[in-house]
C-alpha atoms as a PDB file:
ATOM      1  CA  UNK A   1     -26.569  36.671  15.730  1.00  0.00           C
ATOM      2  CA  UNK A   2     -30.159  35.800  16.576  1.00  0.00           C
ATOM      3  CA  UNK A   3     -32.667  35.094  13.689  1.00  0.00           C
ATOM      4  CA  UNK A   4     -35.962  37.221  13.248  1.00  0.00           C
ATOM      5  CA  UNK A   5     -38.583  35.078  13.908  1.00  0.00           C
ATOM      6  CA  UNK A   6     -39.876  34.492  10.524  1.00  0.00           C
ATOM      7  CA  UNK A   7     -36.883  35.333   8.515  1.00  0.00           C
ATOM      8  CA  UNK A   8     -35.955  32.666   6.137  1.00  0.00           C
ATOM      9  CA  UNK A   9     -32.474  31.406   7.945  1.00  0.00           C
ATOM     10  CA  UNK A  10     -31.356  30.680   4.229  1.00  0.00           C
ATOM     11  CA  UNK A  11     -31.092  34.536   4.018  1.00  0.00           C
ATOM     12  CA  UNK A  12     -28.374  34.446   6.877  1.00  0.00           C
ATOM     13  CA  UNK A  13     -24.761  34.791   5.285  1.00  0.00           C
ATOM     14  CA  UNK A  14     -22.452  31.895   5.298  1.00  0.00           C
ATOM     15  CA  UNK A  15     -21.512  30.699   8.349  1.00  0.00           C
ATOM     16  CA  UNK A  16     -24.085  31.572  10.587  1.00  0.00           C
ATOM     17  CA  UNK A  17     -26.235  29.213   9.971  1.00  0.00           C
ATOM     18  CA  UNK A  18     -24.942  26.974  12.766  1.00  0.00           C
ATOM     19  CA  UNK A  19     -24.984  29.916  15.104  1.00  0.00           C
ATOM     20  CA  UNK A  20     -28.688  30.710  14.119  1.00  0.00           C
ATOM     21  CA  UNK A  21     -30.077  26.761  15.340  1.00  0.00           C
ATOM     22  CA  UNK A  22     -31.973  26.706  17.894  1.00  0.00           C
ATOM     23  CA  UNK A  23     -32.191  24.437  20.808  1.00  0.00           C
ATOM     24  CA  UNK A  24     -34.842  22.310  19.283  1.00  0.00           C
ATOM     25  CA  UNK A  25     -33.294  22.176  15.852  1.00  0.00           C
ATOM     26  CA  UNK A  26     -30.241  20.959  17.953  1.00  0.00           C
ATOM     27  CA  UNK A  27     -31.596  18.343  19.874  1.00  0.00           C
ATOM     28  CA  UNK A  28     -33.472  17.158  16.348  1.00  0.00           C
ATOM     29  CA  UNK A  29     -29.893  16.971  14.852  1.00  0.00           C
ATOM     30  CA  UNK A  30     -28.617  14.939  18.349  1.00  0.00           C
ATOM     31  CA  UNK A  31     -31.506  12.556  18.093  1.00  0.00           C
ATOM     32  CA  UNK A  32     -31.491  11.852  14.106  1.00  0.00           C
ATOM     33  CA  UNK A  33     -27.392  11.537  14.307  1.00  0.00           C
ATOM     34  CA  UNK A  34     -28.282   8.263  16.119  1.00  0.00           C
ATOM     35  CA  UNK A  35     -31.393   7.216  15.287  1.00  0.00           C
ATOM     36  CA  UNK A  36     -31.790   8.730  11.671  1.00  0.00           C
ATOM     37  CA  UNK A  37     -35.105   6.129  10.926  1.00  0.00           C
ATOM     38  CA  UNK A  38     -37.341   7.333  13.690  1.00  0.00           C
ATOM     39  CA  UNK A  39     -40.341   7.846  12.987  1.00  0.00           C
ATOM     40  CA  UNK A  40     -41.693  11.702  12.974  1.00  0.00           C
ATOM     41  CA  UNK A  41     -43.850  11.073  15.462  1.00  0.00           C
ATOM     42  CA  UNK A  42     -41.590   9.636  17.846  1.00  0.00           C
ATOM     43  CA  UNK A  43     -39.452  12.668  17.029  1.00  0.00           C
ATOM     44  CA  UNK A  44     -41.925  15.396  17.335  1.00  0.00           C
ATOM     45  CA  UNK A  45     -42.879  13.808  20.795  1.00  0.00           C
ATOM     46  CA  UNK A  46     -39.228  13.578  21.981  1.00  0.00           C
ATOM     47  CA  UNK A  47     -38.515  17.062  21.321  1.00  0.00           C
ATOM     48  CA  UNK A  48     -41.635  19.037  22.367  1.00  0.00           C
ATOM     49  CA  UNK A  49     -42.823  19.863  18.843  1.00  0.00           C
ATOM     50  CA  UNK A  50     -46.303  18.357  17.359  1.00  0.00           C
ATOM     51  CA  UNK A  51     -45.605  15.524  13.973  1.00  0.00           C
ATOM     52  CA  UNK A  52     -45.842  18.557  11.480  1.00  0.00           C
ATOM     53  CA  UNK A  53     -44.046  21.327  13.040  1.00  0.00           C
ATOM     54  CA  UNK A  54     -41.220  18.571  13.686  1.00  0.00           C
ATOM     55  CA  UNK A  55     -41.722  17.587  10.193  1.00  0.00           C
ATOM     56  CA  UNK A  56     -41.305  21.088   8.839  1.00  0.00           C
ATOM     57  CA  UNK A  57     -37.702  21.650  11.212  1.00  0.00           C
ATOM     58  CA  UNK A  58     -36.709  18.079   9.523  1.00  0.00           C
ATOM     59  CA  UNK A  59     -37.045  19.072   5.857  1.00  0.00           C
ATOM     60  CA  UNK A  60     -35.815  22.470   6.557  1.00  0.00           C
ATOM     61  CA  UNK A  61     -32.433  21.316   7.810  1.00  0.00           C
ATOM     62  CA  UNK A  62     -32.595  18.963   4.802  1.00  0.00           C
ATOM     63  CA  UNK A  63     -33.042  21.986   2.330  1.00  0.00           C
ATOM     64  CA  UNK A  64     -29.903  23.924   3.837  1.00  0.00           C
ATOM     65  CA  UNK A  65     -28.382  20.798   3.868  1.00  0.00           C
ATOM     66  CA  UNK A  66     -27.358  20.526   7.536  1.00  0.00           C
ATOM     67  CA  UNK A  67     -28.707  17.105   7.099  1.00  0.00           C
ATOM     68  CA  UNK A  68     -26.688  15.757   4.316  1.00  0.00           C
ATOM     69  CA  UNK A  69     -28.010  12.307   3.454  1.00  0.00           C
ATOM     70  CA  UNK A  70     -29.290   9.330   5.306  1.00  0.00           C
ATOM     71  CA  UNK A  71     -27.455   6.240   5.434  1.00  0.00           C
ATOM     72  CA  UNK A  72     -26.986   2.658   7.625  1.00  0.00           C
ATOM     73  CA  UNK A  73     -24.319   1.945   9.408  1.00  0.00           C
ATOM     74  CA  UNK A  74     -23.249  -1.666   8.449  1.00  0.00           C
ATOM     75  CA  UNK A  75     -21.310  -4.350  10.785  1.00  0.00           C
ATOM     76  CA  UNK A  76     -18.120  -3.976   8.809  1.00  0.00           C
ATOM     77  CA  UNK A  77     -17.279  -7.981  10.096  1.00  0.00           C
ATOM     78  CA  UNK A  78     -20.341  -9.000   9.242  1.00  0.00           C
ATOM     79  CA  UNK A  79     -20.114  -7.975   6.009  1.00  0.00           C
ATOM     80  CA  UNK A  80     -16.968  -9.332   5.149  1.00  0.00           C
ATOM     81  CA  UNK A  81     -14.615  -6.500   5.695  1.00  0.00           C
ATOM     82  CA  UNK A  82     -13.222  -6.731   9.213  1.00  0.00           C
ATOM     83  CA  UNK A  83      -9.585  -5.439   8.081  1.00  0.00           C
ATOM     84  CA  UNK A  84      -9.406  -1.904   9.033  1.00  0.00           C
ATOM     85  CA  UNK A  85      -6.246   0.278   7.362  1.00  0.00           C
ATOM     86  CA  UNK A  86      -5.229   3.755   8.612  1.00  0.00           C
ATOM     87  CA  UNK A  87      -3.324   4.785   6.006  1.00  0.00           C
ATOM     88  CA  UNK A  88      -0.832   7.993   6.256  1.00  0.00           C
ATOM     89  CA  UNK A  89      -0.113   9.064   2.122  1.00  0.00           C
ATOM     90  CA  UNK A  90       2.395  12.098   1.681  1.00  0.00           C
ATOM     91  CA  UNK A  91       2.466  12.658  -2.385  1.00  0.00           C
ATOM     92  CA  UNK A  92       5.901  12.991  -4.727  1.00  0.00           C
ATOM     93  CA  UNK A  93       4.825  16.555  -5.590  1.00  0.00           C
ATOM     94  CA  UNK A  94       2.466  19.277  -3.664  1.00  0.00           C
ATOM     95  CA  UNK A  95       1.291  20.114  -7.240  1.00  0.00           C
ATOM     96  CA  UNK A  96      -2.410  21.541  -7.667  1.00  0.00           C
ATOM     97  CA  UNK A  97      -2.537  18.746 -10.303  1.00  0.00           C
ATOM     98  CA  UNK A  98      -0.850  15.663  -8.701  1.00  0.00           C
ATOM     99  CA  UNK A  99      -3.139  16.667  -5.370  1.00  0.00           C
ATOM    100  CA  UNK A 100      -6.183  16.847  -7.527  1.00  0.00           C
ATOM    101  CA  UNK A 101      -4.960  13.035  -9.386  1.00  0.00           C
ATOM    102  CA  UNK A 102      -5.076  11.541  -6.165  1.00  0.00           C
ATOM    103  CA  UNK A 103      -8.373  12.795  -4.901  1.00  0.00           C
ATOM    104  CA  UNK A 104      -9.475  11.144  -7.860  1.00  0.00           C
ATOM    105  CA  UNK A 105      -7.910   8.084  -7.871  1.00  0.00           C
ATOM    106  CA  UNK A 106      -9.384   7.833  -3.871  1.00  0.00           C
ATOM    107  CA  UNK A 107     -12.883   8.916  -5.020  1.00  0.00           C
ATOM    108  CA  UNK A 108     -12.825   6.108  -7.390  1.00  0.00           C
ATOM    109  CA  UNK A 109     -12.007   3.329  -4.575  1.00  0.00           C
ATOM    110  CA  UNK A 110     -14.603   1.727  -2.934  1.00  0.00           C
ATOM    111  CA  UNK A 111     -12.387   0.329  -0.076  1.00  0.00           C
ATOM    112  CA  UNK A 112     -11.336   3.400   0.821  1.00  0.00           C
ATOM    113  CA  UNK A 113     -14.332   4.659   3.590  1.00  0.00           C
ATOM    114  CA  UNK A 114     -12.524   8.195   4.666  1.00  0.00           C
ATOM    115  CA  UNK A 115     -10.191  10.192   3.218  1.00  0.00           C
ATOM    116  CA  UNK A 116      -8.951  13.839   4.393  1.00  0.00           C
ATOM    117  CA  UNK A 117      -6.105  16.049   3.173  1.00  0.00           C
ATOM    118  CA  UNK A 118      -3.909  17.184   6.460  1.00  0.00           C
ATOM    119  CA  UNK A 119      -1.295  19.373   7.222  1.00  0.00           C
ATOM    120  CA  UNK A 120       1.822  17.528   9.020  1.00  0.00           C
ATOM    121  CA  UNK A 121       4.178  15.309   7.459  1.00  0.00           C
ATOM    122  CA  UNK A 122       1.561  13.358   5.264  1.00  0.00           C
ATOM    123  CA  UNK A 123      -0.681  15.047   2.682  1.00  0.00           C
ATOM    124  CA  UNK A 124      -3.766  12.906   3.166  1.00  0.00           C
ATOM    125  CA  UNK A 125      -5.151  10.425   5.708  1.00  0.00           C
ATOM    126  CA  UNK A 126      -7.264   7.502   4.528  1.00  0.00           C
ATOM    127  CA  UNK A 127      -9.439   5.159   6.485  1.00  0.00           C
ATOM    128  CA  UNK A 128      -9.541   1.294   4.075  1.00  0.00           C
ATOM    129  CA  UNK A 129     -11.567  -1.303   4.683  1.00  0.00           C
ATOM    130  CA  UNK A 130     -10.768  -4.961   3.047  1.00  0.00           C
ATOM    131  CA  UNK A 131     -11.800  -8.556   3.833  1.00  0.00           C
ATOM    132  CA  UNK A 132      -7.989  -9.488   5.020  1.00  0.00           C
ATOM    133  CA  UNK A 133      -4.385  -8.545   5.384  1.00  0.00           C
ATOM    134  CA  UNK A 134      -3.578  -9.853   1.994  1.00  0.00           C
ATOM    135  CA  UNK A 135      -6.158  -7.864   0.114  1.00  0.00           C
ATOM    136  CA  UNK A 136      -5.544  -4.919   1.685  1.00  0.00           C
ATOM    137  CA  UNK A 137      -1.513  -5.704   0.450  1.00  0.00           C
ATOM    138  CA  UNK A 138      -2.745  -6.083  -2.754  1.00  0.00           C
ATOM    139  CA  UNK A 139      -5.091  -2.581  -2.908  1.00  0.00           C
ATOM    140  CA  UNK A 140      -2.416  -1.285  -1.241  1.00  0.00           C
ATOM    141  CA  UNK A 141       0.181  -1.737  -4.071  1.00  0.00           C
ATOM    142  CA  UNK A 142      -2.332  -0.483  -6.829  1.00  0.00           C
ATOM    143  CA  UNK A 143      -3.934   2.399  -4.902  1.00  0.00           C
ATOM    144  CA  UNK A 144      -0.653   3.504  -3.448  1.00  0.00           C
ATOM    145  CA  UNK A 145       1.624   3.259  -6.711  1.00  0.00           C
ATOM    146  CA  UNK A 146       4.163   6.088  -7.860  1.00  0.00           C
ATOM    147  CA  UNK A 147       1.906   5.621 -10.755  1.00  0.00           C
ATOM    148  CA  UNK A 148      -0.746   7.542  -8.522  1.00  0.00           C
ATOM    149  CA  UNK A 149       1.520  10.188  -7.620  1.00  0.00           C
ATOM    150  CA  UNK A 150       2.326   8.679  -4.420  1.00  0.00           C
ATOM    151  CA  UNK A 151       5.612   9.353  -2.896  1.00  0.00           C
ATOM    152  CA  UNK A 152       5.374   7.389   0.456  1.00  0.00           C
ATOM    153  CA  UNK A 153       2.759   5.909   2.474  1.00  0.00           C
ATOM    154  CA  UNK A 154       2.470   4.124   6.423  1.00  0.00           C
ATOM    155  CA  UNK A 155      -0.020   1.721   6.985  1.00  0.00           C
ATOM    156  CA  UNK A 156      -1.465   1.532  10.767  1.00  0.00           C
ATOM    157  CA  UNK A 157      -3.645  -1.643  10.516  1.00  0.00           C
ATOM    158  CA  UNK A 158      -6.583  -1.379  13.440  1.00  0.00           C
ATOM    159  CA  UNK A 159      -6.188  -3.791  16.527  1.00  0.00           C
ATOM    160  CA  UNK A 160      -9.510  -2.768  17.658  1.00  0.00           C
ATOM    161  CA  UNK A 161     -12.345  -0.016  16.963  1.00  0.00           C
ATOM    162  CA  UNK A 162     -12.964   1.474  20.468  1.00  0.00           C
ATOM    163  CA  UNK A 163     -15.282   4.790  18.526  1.00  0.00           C
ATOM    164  CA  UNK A 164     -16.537   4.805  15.261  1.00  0.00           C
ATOM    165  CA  UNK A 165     -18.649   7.695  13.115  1.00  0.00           C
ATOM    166  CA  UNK A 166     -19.908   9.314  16.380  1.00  0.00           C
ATOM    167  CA  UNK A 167     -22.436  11.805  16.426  1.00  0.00           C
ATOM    168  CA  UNK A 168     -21.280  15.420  16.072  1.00  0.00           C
ATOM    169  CA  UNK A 169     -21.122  17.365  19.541  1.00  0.00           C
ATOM    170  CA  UNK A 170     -23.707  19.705  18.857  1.00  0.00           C
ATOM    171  CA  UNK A 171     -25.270  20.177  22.412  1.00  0.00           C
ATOM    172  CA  UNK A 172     -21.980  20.071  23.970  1.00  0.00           C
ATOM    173  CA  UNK A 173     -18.518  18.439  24.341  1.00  0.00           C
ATOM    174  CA  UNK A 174     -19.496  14.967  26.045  1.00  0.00           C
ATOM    175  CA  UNK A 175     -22.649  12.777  24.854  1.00  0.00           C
ATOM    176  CA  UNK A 176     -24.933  10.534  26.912  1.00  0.00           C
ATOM    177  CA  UNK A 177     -23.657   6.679  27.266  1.00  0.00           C
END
């Protein structure tokens, strides 16, 4: 579905938003997703557009919320937290309450960084973060209590990071080194 030039693309129903982006609005996403404090300028000059027509794309995909929030990515080690947890969580009961107890309980936990229900053999996948082995034990024990709802849990404790947070594929399936 193309957009008419100068409809609102707020007016497009659900779902077609993505489809109604346009090349530039793309390569503004690509470019923000890894640089998200560049200045407008620089922006506007790296994607063809001049500072307040770039400006304009950049609050528009703020307003439909296709950008959601800005944020730094921190050096994890640096800051003390170089333990990272993948931890596999299948509950006692499939209940609409006991799943909704544990979303809370998660939301409520700083360490835990990522958290996504799945289908499979576990009912939610975390990402935790903690300063060492033995804190994570101890998080572990609380977070992960019967108390909590929780029935079972595997922890897969990270080696190494070899890709973290990448930028969404938006232009296509590989990105630039």
């Amino acid at each position: 579905m193309r957009k008419k030039r100068g409809a609102p693309i707020a007016d497009l129903p659900p779902g077609t938003i993505a489809a109604a982006l346009d090349g530039i609005d793309r390569r503004i996403l690509d470019i923000l997703q890894t640089d998200a404090g560049i200045a407008n300028a620089a922006l506007a000059d790296r994607v063809g557009l001049s500072p307040p027509a770039c400006l304009g794309r950049v609050r528009r995909l703020r307003e439909l919320k296709i950008i959601r929030r800005q944020v730094a990515l921190l050096d994890a080690a640096a800051v003390g937290l170089p333990v990272l947890v993948w931890v596999g969580v299948s509950l006692r009961r499939k209940t609409d309450d006991a799943i909704a107890r544990f979303r809370q309980v998660v939301l409520g936990e700083p360490a835990v960084t990522a958290c996504a229900v799945v289908a499979g053999e576990i009912d939610f996948l975390l990402s935790v973060r903690a300063a060492t082995l033995p804190a994570y034990h101890a998080l572990a024990q609380r977070l992960f209590s019967e108390e909590n709802g929780v029935g079972a849990y595997t922890s897969h404790v990270a080696i190494e990071e070899v890709k973290e947070l990448a930028p969404l594929p938006l232009s296509s399936g590989r990105r630039e080194p």
